[in-house]
C-alpha atoms as a PDB file:
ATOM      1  CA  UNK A   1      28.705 -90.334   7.101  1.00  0.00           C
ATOM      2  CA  UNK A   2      28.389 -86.750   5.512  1.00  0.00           C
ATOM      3  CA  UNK A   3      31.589 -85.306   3.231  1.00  0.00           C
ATOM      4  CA  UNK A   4      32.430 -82.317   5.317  1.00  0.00           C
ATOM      5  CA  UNK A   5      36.072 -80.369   5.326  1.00  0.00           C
ATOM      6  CA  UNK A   6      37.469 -83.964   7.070  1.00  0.00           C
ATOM      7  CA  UNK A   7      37.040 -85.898   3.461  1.00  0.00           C
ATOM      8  CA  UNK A   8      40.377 -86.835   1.567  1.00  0.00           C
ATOM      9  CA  UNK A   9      42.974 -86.367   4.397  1.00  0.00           C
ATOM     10  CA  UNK A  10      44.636 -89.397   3.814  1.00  0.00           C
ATOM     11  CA  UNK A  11      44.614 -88.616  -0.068  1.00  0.00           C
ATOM     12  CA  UNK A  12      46.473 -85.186   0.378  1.00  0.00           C
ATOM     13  CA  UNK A  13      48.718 -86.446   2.823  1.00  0.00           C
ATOM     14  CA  UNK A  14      50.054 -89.281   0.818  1.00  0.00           C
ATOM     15  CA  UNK A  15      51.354 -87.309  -2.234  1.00  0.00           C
ATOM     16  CA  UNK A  16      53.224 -84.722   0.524  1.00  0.00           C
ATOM     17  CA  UNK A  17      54.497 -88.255   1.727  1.00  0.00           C
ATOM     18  CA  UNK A  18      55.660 -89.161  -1.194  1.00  0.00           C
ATOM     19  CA  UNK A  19      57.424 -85.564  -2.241  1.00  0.00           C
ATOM     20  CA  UNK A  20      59.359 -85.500   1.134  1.00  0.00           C
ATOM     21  CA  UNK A  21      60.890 -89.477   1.083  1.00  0.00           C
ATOM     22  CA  UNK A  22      61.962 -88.979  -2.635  1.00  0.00           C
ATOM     23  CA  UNK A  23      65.693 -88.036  -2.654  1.00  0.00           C
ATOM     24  CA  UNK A  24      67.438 -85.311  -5.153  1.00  0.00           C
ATOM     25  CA  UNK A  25      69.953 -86.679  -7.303  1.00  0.00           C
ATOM     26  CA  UNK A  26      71.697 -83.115  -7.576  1.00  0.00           C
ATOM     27  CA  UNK A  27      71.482 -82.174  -3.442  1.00  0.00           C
ATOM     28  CA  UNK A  28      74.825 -82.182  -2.345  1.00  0.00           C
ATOM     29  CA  UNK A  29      75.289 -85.326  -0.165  1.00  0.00           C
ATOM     30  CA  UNK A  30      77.569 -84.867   2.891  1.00  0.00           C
ATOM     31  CA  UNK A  31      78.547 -87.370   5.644  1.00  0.00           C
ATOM     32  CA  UNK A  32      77.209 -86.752   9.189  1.00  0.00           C
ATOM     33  CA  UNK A  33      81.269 -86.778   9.932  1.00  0.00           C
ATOM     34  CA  UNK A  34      82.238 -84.167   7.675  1.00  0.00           C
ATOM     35  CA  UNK A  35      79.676 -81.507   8.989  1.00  0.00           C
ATOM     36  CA  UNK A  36      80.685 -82.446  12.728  1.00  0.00           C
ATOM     37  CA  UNK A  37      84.134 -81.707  11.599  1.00  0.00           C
ATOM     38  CA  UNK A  38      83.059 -78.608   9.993  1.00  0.00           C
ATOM     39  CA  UNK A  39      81.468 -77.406  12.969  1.00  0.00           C
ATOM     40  CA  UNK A  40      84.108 -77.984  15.453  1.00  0.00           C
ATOM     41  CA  UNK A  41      86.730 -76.211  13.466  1.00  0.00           C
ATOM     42  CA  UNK A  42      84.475 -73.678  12.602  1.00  0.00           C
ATOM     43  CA  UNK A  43      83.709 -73.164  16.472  1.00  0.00           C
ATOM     44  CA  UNK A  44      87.364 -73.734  17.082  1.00  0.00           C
ATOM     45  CA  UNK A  45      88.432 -70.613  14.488  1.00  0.00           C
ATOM     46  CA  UNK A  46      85.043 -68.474  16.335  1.00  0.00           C
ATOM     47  CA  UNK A  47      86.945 -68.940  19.722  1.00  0.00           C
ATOM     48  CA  UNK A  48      90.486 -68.214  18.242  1.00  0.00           C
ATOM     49  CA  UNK A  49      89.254 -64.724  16.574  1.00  0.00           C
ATOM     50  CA  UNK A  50      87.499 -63.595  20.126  1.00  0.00           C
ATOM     51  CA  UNK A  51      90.559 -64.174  21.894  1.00  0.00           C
ATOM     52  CA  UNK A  52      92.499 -62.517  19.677  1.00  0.00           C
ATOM     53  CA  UNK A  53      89.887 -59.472  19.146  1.00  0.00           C
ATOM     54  CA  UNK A  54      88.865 -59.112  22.442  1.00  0.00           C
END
């Protein structure tokens, strides 16, 4: 087998694999709950204004 431009994929993808599953201790963390809620009211307050505008 000949190195060509194929030659250390695994290598490169590991350390991209290991950037992406390590988590940020300052990210904001928010429950899946809280930014359903969020988006219903938020859609709710959207409808409210175009009746009102409209």
């Amino acid at each position: 087998m000949s190195s060509g431009s194929n030659s250390g994929g695994l290598m490169s993808s590991a350390g991209l694999v290991r950037y992406f599953d390590s988590e940020d201790r300052d990210a904001i963390a928010m429950s899946p709950k809280t930014v359903l809620a969020f988006c219903v009211l938020f859609g709710t307050f959207v409808q409210i204004l175009s009746l009102t505008v409209a």
